[in-house]
Protein backbone atom coordinates (compact mmCIF):
# COMPACT_ATOMS: atom_id res chain seq x y z
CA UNK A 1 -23.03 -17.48 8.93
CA UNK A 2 -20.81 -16.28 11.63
CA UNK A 3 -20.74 -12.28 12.00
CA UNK A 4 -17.20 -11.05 10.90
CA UNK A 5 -17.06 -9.12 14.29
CA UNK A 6 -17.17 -12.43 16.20
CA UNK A 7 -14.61 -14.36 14.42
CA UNK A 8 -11.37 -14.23 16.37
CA UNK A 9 -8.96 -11.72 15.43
CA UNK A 10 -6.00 -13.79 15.28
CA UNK A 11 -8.15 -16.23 12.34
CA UNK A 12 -8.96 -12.55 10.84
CA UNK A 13 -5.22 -11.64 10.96
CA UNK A 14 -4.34 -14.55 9.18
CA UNK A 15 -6.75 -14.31 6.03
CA UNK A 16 -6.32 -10.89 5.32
CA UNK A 17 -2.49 -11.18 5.70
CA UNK A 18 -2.32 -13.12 2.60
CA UNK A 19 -4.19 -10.13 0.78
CA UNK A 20 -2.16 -7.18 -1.24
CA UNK A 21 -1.81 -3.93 0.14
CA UNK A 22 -4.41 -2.09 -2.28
CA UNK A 23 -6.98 -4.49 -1.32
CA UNK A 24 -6.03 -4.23 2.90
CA UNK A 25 -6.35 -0.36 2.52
CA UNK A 26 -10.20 -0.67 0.52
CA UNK A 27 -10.06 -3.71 3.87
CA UNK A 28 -10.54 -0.92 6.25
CA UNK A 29 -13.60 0.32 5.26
CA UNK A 30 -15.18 -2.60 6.64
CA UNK A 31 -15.34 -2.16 10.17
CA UNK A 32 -13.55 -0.15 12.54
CA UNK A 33 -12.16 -3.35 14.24
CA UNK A 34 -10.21 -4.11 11.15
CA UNK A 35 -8.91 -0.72 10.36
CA UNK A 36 -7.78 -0.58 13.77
CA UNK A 37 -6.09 -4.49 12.92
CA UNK A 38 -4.52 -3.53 9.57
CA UNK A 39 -2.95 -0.46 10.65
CA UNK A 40 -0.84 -1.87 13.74
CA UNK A 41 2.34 -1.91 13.59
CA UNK A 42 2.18 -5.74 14.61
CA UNK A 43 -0.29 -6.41 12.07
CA UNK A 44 2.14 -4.19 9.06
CA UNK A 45 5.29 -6.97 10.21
CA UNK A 46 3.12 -9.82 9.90
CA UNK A 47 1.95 -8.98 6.33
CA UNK A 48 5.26 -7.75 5.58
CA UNK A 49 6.83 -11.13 7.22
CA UNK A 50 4.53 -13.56 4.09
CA UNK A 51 4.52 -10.86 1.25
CA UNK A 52 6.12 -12.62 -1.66
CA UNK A 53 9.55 -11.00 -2.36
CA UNK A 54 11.02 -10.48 -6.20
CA UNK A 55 14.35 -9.73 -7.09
CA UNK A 56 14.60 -5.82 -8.27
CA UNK A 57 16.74 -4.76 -11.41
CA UNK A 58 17.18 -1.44 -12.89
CA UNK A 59 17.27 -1.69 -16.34
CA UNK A 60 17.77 1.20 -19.04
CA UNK A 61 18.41 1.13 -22.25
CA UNK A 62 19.91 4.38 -22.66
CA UNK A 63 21.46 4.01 -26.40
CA UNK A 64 17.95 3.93 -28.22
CA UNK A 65 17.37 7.08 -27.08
CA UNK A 66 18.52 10.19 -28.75
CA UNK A 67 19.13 11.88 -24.99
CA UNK A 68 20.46 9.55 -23.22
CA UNK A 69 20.03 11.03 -19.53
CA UNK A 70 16.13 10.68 -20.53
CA UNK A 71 16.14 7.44 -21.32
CA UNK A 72 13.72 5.55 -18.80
CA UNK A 73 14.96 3.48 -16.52
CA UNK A 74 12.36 0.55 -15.98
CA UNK A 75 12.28 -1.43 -12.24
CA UNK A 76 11.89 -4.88 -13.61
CA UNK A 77 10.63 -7.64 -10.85
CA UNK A 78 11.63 -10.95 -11.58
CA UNK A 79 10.46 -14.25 -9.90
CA UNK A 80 14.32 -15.37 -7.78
CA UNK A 81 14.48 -18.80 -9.74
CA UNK A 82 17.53 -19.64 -11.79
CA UNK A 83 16.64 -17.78 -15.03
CA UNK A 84 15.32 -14.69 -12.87
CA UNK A 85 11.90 -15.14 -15.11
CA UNK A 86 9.84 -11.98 -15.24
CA UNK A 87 7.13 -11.54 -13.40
CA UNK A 88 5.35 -9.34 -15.94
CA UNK A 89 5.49 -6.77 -12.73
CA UNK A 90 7.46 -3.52 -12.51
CA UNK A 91 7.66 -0.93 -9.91
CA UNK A 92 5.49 2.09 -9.76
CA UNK A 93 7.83 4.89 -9.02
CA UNK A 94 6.79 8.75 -9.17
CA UNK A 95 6.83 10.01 -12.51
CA UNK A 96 10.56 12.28 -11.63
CA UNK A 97 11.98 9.13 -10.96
CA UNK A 98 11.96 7.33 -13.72
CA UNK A 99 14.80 8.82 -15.71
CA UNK A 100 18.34 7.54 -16.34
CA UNK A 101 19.51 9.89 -14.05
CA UNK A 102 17.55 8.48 -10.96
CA UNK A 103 18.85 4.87 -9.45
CA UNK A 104 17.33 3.16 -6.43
CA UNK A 105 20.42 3.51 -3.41
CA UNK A 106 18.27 1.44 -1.17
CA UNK A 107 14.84 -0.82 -0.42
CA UNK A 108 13.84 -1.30 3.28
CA UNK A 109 10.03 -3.13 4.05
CA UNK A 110 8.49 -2.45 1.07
CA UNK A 111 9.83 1.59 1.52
CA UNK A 112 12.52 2.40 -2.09
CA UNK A 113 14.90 5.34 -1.67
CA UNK A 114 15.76 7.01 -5.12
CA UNK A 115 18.25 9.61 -5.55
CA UNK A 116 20.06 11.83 -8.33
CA UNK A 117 23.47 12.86 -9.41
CA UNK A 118 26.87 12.88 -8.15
CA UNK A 119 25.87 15.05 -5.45
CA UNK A 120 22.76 13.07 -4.27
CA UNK A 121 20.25 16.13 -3.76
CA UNK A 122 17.34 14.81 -5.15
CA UNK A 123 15.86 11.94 -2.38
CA UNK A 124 12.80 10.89 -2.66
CA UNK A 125 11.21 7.87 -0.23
CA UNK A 126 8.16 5.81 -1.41
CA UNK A 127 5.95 3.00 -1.33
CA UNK A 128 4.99 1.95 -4.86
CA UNK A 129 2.41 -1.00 -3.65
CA UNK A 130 0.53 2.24 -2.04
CA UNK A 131 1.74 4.85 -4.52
CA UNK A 132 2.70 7.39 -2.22
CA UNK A 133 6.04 9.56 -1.61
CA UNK A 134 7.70 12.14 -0.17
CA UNK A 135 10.58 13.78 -1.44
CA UNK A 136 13.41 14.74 0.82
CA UNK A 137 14.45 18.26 1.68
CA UNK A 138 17.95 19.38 0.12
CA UNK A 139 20.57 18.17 2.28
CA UNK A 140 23.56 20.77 2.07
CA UNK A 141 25.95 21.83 -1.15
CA UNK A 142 29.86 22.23 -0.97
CA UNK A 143 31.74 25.10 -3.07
CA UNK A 144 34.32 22.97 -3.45
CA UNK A 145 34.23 19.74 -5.70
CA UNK A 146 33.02 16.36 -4.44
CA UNK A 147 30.73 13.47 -4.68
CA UNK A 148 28.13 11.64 -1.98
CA UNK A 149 26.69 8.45 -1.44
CA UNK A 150 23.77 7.49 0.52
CA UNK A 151 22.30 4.75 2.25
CA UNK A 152 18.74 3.74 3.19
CA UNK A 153 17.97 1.56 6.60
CA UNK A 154 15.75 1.15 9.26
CA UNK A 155 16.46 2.07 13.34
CA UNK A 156 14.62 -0.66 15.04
CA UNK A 157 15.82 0.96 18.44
CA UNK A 158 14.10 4.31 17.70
CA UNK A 159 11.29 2.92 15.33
CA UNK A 160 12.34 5.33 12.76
CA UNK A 161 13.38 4.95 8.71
CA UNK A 162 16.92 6.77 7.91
CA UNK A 163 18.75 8.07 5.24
CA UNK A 164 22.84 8.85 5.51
CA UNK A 165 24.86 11.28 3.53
CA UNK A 166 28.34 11.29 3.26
CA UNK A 167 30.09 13.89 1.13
CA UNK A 168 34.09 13.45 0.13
CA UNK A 169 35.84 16.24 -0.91
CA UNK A 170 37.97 15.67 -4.29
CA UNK A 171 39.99 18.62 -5.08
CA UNK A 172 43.71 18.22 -4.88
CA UNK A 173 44.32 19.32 -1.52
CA UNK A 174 41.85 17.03 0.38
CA UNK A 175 41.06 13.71 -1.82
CA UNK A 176 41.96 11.23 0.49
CA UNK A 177 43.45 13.53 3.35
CA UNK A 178 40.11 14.50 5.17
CA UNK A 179 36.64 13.09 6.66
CA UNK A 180 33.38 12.99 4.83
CA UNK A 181 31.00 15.44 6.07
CA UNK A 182 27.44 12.89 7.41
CA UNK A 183 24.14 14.09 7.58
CA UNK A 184 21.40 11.89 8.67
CA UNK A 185 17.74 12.49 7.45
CA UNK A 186 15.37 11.44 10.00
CA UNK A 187 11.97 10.34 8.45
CA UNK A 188 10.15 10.87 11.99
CA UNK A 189 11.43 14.32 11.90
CA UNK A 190 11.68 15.40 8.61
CA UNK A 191 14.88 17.08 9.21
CA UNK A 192 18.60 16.40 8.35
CA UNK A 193 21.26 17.08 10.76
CA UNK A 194 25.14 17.16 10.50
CA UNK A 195 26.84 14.56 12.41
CA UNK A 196 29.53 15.70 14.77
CA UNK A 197 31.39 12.57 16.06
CA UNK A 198 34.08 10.95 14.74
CA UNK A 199 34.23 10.07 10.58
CA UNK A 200 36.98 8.19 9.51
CA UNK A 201 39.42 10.26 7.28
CA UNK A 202 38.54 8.37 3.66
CA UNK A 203 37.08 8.73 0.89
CA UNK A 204 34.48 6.48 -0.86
CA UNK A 205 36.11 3.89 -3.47
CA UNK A 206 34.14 4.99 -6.95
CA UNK A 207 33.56 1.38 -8.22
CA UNK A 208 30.24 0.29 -6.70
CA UNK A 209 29.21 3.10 -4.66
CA UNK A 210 25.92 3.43 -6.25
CA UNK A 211 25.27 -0.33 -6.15
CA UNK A 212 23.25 -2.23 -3.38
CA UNK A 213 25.01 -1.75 0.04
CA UNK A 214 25.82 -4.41 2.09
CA UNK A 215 24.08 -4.79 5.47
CA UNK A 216 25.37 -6.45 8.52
CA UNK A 217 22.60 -6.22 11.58
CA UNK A 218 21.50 -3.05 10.24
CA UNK A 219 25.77 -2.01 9.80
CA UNK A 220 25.85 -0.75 6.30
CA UNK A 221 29.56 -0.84 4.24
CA UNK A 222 31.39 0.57 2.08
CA UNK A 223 34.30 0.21 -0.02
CA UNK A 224 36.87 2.92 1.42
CA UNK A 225 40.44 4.28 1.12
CA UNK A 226 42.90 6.91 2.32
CA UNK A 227 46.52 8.45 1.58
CA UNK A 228 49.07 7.55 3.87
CA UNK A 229 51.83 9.64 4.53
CA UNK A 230 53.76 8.03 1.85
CA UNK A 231 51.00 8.84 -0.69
CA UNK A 232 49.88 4.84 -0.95
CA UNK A 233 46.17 4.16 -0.93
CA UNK A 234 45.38 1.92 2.05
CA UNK A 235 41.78 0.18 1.18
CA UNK A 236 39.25 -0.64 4.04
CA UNK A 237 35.61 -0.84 4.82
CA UNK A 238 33.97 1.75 5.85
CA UNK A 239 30.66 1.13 8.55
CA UNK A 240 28.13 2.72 9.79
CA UNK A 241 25.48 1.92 12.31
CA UNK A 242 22.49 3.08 11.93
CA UNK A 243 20.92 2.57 15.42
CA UNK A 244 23.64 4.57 17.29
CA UNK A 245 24.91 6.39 14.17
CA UNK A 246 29.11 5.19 14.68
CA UNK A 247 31.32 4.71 12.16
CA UNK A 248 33.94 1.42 12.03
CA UNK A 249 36.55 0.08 10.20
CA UNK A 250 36.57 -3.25 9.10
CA UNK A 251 40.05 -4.06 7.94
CA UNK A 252 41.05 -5.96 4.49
CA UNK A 253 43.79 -8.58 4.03
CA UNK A 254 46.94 -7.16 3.15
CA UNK A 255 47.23 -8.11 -0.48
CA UNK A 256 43.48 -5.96 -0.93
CA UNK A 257 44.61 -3.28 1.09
CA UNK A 258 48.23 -1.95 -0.28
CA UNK A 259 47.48 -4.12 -3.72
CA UNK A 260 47.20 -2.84 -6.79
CA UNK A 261 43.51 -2.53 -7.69
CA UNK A 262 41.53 0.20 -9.43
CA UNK A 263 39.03 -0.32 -6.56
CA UNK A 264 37.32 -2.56 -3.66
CA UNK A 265 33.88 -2.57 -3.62
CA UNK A 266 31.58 -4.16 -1.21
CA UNK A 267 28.67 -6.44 -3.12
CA UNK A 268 25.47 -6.20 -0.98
CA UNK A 269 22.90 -9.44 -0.50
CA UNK A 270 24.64 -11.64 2.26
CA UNK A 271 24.94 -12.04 5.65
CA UNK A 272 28.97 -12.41 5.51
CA UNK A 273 30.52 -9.13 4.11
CA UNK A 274 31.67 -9.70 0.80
CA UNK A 275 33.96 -7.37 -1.75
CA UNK A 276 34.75 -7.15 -5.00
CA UNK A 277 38.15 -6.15 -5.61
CA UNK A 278 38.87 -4.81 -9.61
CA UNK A 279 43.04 -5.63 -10.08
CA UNK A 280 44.53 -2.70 -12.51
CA UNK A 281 47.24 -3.42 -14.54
CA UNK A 282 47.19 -6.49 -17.51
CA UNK A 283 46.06 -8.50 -17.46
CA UNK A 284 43.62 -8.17 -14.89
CA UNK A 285 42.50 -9.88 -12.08
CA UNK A 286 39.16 -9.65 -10.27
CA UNK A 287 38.44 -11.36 -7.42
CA UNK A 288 35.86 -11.68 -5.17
CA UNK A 289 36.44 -12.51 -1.08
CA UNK A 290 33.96 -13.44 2.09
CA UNK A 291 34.97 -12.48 5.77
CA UNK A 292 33.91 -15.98 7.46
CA UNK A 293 33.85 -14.52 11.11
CA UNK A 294 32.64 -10.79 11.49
CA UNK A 295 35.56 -8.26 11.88
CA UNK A 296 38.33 -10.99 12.12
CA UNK A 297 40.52 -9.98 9.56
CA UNK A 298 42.03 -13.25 9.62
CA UNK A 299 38.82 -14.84 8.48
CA UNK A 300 38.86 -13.34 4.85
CA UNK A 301 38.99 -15.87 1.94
CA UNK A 302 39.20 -15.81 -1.88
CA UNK A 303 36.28 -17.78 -3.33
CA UNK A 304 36.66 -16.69 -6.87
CA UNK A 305 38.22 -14.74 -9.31
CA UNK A 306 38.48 -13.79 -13.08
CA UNK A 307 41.29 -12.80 -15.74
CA UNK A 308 40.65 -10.52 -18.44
CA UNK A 309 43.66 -10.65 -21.06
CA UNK A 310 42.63 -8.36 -23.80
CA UNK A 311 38.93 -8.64 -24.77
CA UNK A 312 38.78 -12.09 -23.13
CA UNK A 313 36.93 -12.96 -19.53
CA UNK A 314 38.34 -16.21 -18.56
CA UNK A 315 37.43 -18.24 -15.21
CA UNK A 316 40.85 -20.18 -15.04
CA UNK A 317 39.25 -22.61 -12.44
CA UNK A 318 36.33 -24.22 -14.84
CA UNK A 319 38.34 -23.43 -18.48
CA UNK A 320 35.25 -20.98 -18.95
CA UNK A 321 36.12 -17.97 -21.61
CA UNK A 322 33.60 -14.86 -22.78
CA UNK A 323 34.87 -13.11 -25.59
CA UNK A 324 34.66 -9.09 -26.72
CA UNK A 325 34.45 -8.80 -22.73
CA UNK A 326 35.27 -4.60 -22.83
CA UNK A 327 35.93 -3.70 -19.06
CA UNK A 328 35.83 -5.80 -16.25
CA UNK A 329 32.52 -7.39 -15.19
CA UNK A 330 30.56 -5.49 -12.08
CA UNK A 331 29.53 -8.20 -9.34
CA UNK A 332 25.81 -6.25 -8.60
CA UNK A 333 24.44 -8.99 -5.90
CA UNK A 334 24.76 -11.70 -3.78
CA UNK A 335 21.00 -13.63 -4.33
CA UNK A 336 19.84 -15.84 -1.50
CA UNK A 337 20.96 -19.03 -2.85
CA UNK A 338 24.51 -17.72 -3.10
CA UNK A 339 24.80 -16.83 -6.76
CA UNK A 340 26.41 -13.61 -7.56
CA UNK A 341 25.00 -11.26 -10.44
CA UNK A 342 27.49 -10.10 -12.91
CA UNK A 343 27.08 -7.22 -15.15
CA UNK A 344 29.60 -8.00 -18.33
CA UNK A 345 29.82 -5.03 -21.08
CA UNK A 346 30.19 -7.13 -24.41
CA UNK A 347 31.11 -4.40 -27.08
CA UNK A 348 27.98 -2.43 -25.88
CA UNK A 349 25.70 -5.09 -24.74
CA UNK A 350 25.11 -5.26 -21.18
CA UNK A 351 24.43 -8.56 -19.99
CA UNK A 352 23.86 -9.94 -16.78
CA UNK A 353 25.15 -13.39 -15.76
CA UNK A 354 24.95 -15.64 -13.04
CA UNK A 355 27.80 -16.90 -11.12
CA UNK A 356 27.50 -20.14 -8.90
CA UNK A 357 30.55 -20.72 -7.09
CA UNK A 358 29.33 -23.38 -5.19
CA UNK A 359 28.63 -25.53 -8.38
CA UNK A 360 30.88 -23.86 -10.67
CA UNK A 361 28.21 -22.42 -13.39
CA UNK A 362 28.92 -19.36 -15.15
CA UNK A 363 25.80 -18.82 -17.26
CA UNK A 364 24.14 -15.90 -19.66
CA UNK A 365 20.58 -14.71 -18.26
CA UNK A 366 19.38 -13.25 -21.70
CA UNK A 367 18.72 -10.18 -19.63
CA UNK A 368 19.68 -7.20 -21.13
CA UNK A 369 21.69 -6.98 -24.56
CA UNK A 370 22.54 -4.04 -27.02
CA UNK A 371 22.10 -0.78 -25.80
CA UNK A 372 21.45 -1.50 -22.06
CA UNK A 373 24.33 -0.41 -19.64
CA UNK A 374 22.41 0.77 -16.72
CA UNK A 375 22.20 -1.86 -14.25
CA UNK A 376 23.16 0.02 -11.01
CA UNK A 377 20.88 -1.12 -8.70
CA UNK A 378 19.59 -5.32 -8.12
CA UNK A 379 18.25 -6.43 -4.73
CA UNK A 380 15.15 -7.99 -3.24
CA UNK A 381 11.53 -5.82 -2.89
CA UNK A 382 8.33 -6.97 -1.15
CA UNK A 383 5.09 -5.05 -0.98
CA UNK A 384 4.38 -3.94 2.56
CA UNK A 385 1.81 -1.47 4.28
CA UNK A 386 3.98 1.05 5.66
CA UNK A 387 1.91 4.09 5.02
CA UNK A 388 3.84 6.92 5.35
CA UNK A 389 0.99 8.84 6.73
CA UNK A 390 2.83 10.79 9.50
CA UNK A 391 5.21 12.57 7.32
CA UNK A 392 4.54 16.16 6.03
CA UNK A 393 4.56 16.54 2.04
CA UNK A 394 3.04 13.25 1.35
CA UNK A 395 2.34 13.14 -2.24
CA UNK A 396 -0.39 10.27 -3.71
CA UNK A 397 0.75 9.19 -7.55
């Protein structure tokens, strides 16, 4: 038999790729030679690279419990097929995460950022295939009254794993009038810092903020808006890159941006930005839009849209009606073969649904049902090696 030591290390690369990340770790007690293999950063892309991916929901079924905000939330993997069939899987999360409270803002190779309240305090960054965490330091509180968001990415340019903050003020005197304060946590440093160039005067659009974010090149955006002097909202997209750490503006067509609308939100998943725009009003009308060419604002289009007239959901286009519809739906995520994932509240029973524009299907999942109204987070997670193993506090679950 040949010695392990003298079979080539690309043939040994390529077997124990296809092995889970529990089983590479108890992989480099072998030999030297392949701890030194499994822990390169070449080696941690490649497995990454072939590790099956699943399609992430948050699911919480807060009414069958009698206190609601500790209700568990469970992280249900599903195989992306077009019933999103269960993989019988679920992600391992530290115990303090588990709660109704907690949602998943972001998932970047195989590394889940969770967070907490309206003021985002509580961070914590882990790898459930390895079971191991860290939680985040507090980034700063504000007298005053307002709400953050966050966002979780990866700066390919400085090899490092970030996290942004942005904080809008929403007392009387400043909702809409002044910039978000930014911080950016650094994993490689283990510190956050205030940003001190130029934010955008905005502040975040409340409809979808929490959802999955949608990434352009490592751009992440958000649904946005301002006062004008007049006192009319003007809606945009808000940017931000996290390799240099700028902030855009990616403009809406006209009709989005003065309209109407309770709110524009951006729905994360695809390559082409995409929004979700809720119409106020009655009846009314949602409508969901894809930029075509990157930044051209002449390039947005209207590929669908719903009416809800009472307690009725109708899709005009394909003479498609849901009944005891009681808000409008929540588009959650653009999947990779284009289908959208609706969240529709049916007196009390959250349901998800899946929307194929392309060939006009509208069609139940049978995920969810009474009691479960806590979908906030869907998007795609892979198991990856990322070890975590140069940051301080490193906690093993």
């Amino acid at each position: 038999m040949m010695e392990a030591e003298h079979i080539p290390e690309e043939i040994v690369a390529n077997i124990l790729r296809r092995l889970p990340p529990k089983s590479l770790i108890r992989c480099t007690a072998v030999s030297k030679s392949w701890r030194d293999l499994i822990f390169t950063p070449s080696f941690i892309s490649l497995h990454l690279r072939y590790s099956p991916s699943f399609l992430l929901l948050q699911l919480c079924n807060e009414r069958a419990h009698p206190n609601p905000s500790f209700a568990a939330v469970r992280y249900s993997l599903r195989h992306d097929d077009p019933f999103l069939s269960d993989s019988g899987s679920t992600l391992l999360l530290p115990p303090t995460a588990l709660y109704r409270e907690f949602s998943v803002v972001g998932v970047c190779h195989g590394l889940v950022c969770i967070t907490a309240g309206h003021h985002c305090h509580s961070l914590v960054i882990c790898n459930p295939s390895l079971r191991r965490y860290v939680s985040l330091p507090r980034p700063r509180h504000y007298r005053s009254l307002y709400t953050a968001a966050v966002a979780f990415s990866f700066d390919p340019l400085n090899q490092d794993y970030k996290v942004v903050r942005l904080s809008c003020m929403v007392d009387d005197e400043r909702y809409g009038l002044s910039a978000p304060t930014v911080e950016v946590y650094s994993l490689a440093t283990g510190f956050w810092r205030t940003l001190t160039g130029a934010t955008p005067v905005c502040s975040l659009a409340c409809v979808g903020k929490d959802s999955a974010h949608g990434f352009v090149d490592r751009v992440v955006h958000w649904g946005a808006q301002r006062r004008q002097d007049d006192f009319r909202w003007y809606r945009f997209v808000l940017s931000f890159d996290f390799v240099h750490e700028v902030f855009g503006e990616v403009l809406l067509p006209e009709c989005l941006a003065y309209g109407p609308e309770d709110g524009v939100m951006v729905i994360g998943g695809r390559e082409e930005l995409s929004v979700y725009s809720i119409g106020g009003g009655f009846p009314s009308c949602c409508e969901i839009w894809m930029m075509m060419e990157y930044g051209v604002v002449e390039s947005w289009n209207k590929v669908f849209s719903f009416t809800l007239k009472g307690f009725c959901l109708e899709v005009p286009a394909w003479g498609i009606s849901v009944f005891n519809v009681t808000s409008p739906p929540v588009a959650l995520y653009i999947r990779k073969s284009g289908e959208v994932l609706m969240l529709i509240d049916e007196t009390g029973q959250g349901n998800l649904y899946s929307l194929d524009i392309e060939r006009k299907r509208f069609a139940e999942l049978g995920i969810g049902g009474e009691g479960y109204t806590w979908y906030l987070y869907s998007g795609y997670y892979a198991e990856s090696l990322v070890l975590l193993n140069k940051v301080s506090g490193l906690v093993s679950y």
